[in-house]
C-alpha atoms as a PDB file:
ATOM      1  CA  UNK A   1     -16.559   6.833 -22.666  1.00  0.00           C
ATOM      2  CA  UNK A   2     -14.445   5.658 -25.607  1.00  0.00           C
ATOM      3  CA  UNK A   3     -16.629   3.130 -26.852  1.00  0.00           C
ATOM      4  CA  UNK A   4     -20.937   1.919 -26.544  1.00  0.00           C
ATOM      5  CA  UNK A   5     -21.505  -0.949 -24.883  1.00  0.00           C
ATOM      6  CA  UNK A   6     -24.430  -1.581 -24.430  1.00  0.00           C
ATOM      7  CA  UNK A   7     -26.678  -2.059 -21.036  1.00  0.00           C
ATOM      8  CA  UNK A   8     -24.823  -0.211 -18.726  1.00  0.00           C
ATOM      9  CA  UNK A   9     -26.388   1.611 -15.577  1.00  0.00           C
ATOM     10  CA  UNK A  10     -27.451   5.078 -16.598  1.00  0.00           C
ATOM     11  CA  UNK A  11     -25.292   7.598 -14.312  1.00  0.00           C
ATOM     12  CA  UNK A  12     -26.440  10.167 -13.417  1.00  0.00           C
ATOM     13  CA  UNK A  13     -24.367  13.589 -14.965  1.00  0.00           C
ATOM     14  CA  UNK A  14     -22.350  16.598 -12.940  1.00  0.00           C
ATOM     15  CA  UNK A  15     -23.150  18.510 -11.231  1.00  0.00           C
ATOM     16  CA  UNK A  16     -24.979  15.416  -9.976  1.00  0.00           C
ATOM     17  CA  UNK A  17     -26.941  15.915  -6.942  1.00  0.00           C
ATOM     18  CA  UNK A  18     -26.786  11.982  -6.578  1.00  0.00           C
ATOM     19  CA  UNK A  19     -24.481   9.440  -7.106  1.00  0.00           C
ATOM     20  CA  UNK A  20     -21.215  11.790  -6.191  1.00  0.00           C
ATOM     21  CA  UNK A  21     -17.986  10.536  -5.705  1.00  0.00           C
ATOM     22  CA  UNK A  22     -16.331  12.742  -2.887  1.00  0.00           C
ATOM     23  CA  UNK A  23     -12.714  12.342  -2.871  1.00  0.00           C
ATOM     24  CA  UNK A  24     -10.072  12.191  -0.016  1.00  0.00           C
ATOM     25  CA  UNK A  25      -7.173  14.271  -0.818  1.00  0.00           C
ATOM     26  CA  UNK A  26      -4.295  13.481   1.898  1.00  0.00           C
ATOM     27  CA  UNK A  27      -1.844  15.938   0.533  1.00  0.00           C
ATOM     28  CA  UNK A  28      -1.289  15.708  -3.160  1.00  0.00           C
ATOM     29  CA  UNK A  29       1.182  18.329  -4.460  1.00  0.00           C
ATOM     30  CA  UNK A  30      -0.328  20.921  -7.653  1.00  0.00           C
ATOM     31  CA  UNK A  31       1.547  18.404 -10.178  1.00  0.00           C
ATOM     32  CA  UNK A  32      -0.411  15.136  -8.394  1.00  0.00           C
ATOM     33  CA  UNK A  33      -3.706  17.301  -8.669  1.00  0.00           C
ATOM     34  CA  UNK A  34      -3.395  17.948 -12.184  1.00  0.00           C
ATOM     35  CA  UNK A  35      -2.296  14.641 -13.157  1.00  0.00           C
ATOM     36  CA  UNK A  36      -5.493  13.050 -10.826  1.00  0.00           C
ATOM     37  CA  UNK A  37      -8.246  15.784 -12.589  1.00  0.00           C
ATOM     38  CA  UNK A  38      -6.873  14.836 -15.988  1.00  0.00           C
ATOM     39  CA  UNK A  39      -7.886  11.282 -15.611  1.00  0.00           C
ATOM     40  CA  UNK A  40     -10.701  11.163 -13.444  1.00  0.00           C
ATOM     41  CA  UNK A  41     -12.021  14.446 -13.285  1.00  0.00           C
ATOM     42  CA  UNK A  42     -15.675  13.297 -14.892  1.00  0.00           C
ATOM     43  CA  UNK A  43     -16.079  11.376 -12.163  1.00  0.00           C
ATOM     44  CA  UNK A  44     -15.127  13.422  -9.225  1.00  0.00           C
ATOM     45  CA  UNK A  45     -17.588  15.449  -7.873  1.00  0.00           C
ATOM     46  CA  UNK A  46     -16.009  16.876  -4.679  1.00  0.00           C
ATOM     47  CA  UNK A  47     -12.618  16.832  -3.079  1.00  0.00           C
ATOM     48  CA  UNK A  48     -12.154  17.293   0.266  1.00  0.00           C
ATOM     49  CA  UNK A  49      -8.649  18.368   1.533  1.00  0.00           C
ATOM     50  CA  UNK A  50      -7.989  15.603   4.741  1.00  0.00           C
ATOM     51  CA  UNK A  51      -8.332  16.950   8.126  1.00  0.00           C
ATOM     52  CA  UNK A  52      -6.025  19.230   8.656  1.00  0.00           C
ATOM     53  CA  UNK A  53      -3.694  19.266   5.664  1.00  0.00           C
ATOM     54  CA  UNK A  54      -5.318  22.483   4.146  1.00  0.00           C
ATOM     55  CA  UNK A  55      -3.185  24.764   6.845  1.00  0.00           C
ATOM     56  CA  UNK A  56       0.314  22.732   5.981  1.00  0.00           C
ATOM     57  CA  UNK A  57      -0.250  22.334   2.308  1.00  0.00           C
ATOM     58  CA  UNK A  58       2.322  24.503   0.362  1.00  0.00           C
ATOM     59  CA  UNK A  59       0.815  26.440  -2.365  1.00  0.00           C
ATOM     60  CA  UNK A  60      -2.359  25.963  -2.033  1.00  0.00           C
ATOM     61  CA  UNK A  61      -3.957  28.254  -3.653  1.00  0.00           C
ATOM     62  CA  UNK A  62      -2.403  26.979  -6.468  1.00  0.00           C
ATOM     63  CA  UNK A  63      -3.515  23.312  -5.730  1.00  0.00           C
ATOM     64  CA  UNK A  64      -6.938  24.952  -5.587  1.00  0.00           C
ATOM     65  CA  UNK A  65      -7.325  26.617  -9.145  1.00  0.00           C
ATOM     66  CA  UNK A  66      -6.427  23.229 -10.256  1.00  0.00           C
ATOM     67  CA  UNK A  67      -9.350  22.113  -9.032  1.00  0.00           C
ATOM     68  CA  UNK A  68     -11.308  24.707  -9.826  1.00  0.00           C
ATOM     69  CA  UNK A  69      -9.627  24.606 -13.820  1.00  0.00           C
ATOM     70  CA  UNK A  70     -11.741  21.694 -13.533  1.00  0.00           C
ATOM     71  CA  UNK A  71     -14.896  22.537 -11.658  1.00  0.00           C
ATOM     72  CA  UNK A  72     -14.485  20.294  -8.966  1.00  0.00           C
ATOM     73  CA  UNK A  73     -15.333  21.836  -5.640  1.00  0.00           C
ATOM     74  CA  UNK A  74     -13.121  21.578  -2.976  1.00  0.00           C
ATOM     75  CA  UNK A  75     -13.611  21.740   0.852  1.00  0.00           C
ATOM     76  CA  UNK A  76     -11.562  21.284   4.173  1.00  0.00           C
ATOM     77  CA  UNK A  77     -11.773  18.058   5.943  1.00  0.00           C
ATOM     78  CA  UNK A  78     -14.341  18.897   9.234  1.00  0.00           C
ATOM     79  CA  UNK A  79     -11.199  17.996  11.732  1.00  0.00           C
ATOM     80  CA  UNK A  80     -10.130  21.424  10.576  1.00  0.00           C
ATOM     81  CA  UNK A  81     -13.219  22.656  11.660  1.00  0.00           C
ATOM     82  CA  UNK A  82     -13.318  21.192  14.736  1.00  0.00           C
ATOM     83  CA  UNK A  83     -10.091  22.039  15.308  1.00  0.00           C
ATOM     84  CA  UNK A  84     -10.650  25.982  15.173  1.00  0.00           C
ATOM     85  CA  UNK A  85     -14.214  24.977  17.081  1.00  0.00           C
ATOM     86  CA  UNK A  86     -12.073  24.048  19.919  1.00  0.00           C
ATOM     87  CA  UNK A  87      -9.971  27.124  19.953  1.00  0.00           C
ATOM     88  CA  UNK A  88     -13.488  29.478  19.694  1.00  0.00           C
ATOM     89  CA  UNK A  89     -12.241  30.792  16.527  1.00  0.00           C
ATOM     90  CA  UNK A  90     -15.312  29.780  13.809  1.00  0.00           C
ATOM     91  CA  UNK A  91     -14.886  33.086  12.788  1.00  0.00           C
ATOM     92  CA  UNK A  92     -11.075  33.281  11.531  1.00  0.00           C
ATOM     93  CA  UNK A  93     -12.254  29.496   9.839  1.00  0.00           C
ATOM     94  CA  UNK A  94     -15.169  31.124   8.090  1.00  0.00           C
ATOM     95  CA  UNK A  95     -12.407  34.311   7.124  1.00  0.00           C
ATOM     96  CA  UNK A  96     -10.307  31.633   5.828  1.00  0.00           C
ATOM     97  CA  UNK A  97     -12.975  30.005   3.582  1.00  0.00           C
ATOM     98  CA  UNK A  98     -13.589  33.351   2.007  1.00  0.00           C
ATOM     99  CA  UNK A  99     -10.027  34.003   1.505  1.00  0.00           C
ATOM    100  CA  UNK A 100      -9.733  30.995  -0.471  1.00  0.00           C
ATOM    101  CA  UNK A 101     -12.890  30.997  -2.397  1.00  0.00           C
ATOM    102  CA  UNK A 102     -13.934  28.034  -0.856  1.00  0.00           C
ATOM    103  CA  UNK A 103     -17.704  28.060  -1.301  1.00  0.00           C
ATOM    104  CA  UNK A 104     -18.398  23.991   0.107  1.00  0.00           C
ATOM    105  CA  UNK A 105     -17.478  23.592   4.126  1.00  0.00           C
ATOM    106  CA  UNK A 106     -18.045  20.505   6.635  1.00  0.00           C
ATOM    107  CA  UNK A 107     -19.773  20.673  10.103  1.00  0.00           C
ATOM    108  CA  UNK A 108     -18.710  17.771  12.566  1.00  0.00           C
ATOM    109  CA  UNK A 109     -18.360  17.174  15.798  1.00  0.00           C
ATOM    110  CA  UNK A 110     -16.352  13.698  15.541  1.00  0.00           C
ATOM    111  CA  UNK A 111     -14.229  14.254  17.856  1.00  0.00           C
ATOM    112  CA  UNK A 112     -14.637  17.636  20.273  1.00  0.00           C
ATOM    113  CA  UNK A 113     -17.708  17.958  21.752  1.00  0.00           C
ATOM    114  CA  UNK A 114     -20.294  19.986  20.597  1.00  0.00           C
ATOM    115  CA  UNK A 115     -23.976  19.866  21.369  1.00  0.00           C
ATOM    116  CA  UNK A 116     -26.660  19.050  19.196  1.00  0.00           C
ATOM    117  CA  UNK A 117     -28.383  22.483  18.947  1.00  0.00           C
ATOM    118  CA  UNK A 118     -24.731  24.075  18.806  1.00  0.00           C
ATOM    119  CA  UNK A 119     -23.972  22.173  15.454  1.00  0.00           C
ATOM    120  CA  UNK A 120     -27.732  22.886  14.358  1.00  0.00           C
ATOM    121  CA  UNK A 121     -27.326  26.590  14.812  1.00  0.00           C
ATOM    122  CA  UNK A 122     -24.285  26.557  12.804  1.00  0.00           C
ATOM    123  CA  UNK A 123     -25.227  24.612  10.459  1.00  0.00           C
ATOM    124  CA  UNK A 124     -28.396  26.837   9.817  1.00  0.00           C
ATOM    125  CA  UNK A 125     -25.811  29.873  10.034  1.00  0.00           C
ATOM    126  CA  UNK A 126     -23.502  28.973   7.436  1.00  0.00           C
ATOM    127  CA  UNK A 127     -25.633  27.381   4.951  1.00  0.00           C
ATOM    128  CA  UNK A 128     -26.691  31.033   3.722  1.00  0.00           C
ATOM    129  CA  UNK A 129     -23.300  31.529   2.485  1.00  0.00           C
ATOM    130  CA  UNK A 130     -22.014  28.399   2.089  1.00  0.00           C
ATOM    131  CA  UNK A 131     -22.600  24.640   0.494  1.00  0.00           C
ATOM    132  CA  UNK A 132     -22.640  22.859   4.033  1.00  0.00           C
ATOM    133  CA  UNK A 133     -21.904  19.133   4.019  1.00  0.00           C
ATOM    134  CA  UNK A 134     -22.750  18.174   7.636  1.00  0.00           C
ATOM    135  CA  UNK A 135     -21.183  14.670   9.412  1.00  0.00           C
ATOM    136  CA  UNK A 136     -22.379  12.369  11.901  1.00  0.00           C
ATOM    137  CA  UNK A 137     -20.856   9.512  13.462  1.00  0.00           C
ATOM    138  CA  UNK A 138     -17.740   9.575  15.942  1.00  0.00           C
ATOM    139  CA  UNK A 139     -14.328   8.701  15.126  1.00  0.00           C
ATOM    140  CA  UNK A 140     -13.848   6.908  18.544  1.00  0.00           C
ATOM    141  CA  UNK A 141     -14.238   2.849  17.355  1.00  0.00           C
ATOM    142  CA  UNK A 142     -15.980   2.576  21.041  1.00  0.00           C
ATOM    143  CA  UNK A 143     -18.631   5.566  20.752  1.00  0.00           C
ATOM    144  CA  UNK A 144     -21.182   3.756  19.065  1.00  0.00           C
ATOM    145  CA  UNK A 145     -24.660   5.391  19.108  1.00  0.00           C
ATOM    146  CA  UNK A 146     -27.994   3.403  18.471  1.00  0.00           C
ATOM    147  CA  UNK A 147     -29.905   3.593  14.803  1.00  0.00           C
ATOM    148  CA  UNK A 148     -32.609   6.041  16.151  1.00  0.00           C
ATOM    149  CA  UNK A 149     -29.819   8.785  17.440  1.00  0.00           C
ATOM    150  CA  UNK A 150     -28.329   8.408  13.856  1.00  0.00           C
ATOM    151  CA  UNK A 151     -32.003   8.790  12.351  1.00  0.00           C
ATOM    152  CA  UNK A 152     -32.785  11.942  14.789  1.00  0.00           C
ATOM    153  CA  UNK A 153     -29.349  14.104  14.305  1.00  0.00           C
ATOM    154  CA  UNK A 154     -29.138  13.096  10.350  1.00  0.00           C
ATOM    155  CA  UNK A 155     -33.020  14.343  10.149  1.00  0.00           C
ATOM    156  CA  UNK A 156     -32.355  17.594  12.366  1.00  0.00           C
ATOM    157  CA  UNK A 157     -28.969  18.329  10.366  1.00  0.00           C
ATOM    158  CA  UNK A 158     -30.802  18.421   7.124  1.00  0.00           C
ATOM    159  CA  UNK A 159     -33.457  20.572   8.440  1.00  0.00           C
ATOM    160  CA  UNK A 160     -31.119  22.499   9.603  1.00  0.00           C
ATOM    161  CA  UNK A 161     -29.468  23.595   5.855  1.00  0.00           C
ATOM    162  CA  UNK A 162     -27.532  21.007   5.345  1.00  0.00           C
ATOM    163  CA  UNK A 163     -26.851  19.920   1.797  1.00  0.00           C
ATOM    164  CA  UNK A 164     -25.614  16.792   2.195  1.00  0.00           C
ATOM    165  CA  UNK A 165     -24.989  14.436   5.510  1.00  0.00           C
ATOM    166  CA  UNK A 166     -21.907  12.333   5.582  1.00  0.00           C
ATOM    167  CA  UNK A 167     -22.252   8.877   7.525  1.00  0.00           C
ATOM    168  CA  UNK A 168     -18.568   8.794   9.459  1.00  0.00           C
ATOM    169  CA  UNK A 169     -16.200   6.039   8.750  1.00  0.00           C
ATOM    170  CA  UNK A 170     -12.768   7.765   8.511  1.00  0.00           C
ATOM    171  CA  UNK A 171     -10.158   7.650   5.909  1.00  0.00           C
ATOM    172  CA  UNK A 172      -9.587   3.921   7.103  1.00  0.00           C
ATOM    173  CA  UNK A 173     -13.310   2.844   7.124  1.00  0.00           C
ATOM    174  CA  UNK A 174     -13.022   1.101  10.704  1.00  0.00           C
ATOM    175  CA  UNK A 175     -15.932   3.495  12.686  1.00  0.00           C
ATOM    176  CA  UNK A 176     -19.159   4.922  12.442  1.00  0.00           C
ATOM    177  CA  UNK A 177     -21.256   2.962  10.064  1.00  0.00           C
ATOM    178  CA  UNK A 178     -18.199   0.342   9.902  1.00  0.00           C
ATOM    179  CA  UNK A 179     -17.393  -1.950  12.821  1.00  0.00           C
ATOM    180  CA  UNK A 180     -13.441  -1.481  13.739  1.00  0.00           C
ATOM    181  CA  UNK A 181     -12.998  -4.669  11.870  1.00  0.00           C
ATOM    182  CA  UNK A 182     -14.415  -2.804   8.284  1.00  0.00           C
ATOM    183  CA  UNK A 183     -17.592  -4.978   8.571  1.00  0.00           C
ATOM    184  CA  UNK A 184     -20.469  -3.020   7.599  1.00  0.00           C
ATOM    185  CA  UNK A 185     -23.256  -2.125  10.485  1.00  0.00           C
ATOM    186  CA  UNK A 186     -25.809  -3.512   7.912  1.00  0.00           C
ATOM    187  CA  UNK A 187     -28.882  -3.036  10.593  1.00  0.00           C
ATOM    188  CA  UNK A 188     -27.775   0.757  10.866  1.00  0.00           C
ATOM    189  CA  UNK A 189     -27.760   1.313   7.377  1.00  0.00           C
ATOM    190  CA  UNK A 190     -30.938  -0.201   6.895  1.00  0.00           C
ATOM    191  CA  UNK A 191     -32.799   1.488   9.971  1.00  0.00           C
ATOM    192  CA  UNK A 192     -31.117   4.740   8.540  1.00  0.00           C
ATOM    193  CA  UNK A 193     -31.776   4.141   4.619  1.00  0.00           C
ATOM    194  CA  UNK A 194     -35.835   3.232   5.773  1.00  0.00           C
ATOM    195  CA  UNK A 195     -36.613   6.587   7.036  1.00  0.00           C
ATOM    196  CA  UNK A 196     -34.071   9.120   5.233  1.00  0.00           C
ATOM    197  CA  UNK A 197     -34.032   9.205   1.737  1.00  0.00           C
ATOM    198  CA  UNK A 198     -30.316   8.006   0.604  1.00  0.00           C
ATOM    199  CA  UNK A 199     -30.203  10.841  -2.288  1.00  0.00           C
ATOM    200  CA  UNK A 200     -29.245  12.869   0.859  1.00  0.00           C
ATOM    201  CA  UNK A 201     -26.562  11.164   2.700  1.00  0.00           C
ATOM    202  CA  UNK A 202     -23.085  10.327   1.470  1.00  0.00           C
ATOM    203  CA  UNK A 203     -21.731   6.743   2.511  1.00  0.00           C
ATOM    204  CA  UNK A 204     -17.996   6.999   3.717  1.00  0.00           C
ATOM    205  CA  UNK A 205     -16.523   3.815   2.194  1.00  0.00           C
ATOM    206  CA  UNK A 206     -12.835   3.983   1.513  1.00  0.00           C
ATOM    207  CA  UNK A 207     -12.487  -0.068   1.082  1.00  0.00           C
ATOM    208  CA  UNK A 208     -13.312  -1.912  -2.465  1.00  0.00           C
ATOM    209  CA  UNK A 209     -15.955  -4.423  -0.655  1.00  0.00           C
ATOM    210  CA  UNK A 210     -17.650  -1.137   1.386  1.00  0.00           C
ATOM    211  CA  UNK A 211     -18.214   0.235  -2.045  1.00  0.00           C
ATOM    212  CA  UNK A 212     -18.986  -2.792  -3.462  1.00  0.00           C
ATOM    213  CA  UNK A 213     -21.605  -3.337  -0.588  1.00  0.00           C
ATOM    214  CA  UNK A 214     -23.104   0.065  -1.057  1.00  0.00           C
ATOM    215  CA  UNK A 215     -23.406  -0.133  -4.826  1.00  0.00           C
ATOM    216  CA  UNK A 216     -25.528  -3.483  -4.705  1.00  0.00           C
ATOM    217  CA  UNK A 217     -27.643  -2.054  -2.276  1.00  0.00           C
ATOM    218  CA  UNK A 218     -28.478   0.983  -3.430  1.00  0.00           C
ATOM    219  CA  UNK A 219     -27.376   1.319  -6.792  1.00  0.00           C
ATOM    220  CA  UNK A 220     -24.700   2.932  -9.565  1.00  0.00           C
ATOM    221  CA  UNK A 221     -25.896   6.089  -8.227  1.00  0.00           C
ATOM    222  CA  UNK A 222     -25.101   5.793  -4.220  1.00  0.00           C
ATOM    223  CA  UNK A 223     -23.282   8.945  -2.997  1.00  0.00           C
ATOM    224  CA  UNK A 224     -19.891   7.604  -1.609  1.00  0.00           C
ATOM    225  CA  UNK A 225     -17.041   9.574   0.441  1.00  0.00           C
ATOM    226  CA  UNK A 226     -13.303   9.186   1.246  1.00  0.00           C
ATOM    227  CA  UNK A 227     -12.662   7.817  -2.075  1.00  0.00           C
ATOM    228  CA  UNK A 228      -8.988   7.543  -2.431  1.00  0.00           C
ATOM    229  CA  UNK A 229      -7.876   9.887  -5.855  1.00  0.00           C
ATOM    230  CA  UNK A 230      -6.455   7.174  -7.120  1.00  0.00           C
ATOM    231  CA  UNK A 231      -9.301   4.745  -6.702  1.00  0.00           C
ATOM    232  CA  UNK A 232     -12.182   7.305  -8.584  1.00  0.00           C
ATOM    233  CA  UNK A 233     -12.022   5.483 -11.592  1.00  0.00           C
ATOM    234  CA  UNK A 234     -11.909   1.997 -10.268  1.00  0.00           C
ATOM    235  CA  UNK A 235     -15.178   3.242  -8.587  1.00  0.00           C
ATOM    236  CA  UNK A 236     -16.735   4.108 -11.340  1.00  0.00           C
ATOM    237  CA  UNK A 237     -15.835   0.632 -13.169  1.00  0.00           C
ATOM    238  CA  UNK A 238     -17.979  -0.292  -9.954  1.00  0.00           C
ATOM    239  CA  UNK A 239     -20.663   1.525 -10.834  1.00  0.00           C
ATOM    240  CA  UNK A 240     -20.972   0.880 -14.193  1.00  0.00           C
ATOM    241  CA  UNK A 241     -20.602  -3.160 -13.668  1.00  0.00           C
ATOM    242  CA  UNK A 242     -16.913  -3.012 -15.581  1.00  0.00           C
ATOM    243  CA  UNK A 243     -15.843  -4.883 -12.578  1.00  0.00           C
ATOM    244  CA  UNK A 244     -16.174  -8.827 -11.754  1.00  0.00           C
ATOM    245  CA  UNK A 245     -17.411  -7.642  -8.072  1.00  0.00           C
ATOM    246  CA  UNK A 246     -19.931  -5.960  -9.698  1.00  0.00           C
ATOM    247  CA  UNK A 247     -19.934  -7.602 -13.158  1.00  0.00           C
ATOM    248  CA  UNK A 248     -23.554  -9.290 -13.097  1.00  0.00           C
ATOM    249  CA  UNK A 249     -25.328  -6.668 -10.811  1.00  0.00           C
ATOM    250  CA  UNK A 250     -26.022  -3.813 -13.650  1.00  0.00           C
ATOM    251  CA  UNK A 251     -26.917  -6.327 -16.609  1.00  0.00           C
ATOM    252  CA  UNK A 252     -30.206  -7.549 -17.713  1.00  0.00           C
ATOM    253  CA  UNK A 253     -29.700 -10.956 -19.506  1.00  0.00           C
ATOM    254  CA  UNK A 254     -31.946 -14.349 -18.458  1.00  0.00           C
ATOM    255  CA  UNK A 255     -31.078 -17.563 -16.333  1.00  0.00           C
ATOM    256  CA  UNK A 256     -29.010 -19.117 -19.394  1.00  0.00           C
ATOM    257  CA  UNK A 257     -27.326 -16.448 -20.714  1.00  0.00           C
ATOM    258  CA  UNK A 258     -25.323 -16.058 -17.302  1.00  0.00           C
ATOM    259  CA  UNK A 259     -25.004 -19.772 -16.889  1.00  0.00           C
ATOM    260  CA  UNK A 260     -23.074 -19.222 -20.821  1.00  0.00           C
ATOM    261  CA  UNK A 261     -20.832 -16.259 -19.880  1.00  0.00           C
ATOM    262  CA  UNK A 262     -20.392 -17.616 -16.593  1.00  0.00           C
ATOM    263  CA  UNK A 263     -20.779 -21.490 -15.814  1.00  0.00           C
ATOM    264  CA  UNK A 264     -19.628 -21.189 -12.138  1.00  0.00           C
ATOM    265  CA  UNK A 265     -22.705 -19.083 -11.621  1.00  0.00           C
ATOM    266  CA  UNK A 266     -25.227 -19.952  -8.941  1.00  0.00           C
ATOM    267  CA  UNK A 267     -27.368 -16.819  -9.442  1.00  0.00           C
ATOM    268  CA  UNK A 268     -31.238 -17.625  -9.654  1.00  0.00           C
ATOM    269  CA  UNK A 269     -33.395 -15.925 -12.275  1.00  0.00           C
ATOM    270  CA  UNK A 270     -32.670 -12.666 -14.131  1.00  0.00           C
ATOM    271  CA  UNK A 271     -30.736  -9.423 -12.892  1.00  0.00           C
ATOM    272  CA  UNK A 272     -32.107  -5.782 -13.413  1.00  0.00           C
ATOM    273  CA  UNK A 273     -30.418  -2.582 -14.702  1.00  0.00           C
ATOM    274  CA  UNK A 274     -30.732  -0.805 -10.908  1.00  0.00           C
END
């Protein structure tokens, strides 16, 4: 940061194991890459190449020691992996991994279907070579499970070897945790938050007032996904309260001194450094 100011947030520091900001990359060409890690590569903690774009990306092996240049891990978007799932080829998926030196992979079953014990053995499988980020959640806007399903799969995934479990919302943040209108399925989130620890999940919340939601609730250091490359460092600005949506959330002054910076204010009492 160029200059101190003083009571911001403390964030946490890569290779964070909280507070990550796991980037969607759609397609970017090598040139796009370099140009996004220049500027934001202190924040970004993961990229994830979109669905399938990995196998019609040109160059991308090149596109990947970009990354890499700047020690930002990179994994395929789990559609690819459902997508060679389907065709009973995990093998030539895990042979393409290794070809790439791609040491991070994602386990779903969004959209094919694949039993609970199925995912949970591969899961357990792969996580002895591999960084496995496993996801839950469908991508169809009418499949919506109950809280206690969530709870049960999210518990056996991580039991399973999973590093990290992404709560589904998709690139346009209208499923999973997210109601097809973007509202946020606050009961789900709270039933879900009460009995996992939220250091282990990552939030998929591509829209400025799903992050915005997240960060009050849980704080700077939330773990959010599908962050658009070009939005990482308005995120941050999020996190860090450089941001009138989250402006008065990450600074301790009393009842009077908000009323002076900010006389429309109707907040109560004093806020907290989270």
């Amino acid at each position: 940061m160029s200059y101190q100011l003083n009571h911001l947030p403390k964030r946490t520091s890569k290779p964070r194991n909280n507070g990550i900001t796991l980037a969607l990359d759609k397609g970017y060409s090598i040139r796009q890459a370099e140009d996004f890690c220049e500027v934001a590569a202190e924040y970004t903690d993961i990229v994830k190449l979109g669905w399938g774009t990995s196998l019609v990306t040109n160059k991308l092996s090149e596109k990947l020691d970009v990354y890499k240049s700047y020690d930002i891990p990179v994994y395929f978007g789990g559609t690819l992996f459902e997508a060679f799932m389907l065709r009973d080829q995990l093998d030539e998926y895990v042979k393409l991994l290794q070809d790439h030196n791609v040491s991070y992979l994602e386990v779903s079953n969004g959209t094919i279907w694949l039993s609970d014990k199925r995912k949970n053995d591969i899961i357990k499988d792969l996580s002895k070579d591999f960084v496995v980020l496993s996801e839950v959640g469908s991508k169809n806007p009418d499949d919506i499970m109950p809280p206690y399903k969530w709870v049960k799969m999210i518990n056996a995934e991580l039991e399973s070897g999973a590093w990290k479990v992404i709560c589904e919302a998709r690139e346009s943040g209208t499923v999973g945790v997210f109601r097809p209108n973007g509202e946020i399925r606050s009961g789900l989130i709270d039933e879900i938050a009460d009995q996992i620890p939220v250091e282990q999940l990552i939030f998929e919340a591509p829209r400025k007032e799903q992050q915005c939601w997240f960060i009050k609730k849980f704080g700077t250091n939330v773990n959010l996904g599908n962050i658009e490359p070009a939005e990482v460092i308005s995120v941050e600005t999020l996190r860090l309260g450089l941001r009138s949506d989250t402006l008065f959330d990450f600074y301790t002054v009393d009842e009077e001194e908000i009323k002076s910076l900010n006389p429309d204010s109707k907040h109560n009492g004093s806020k907290n450094i989270l």
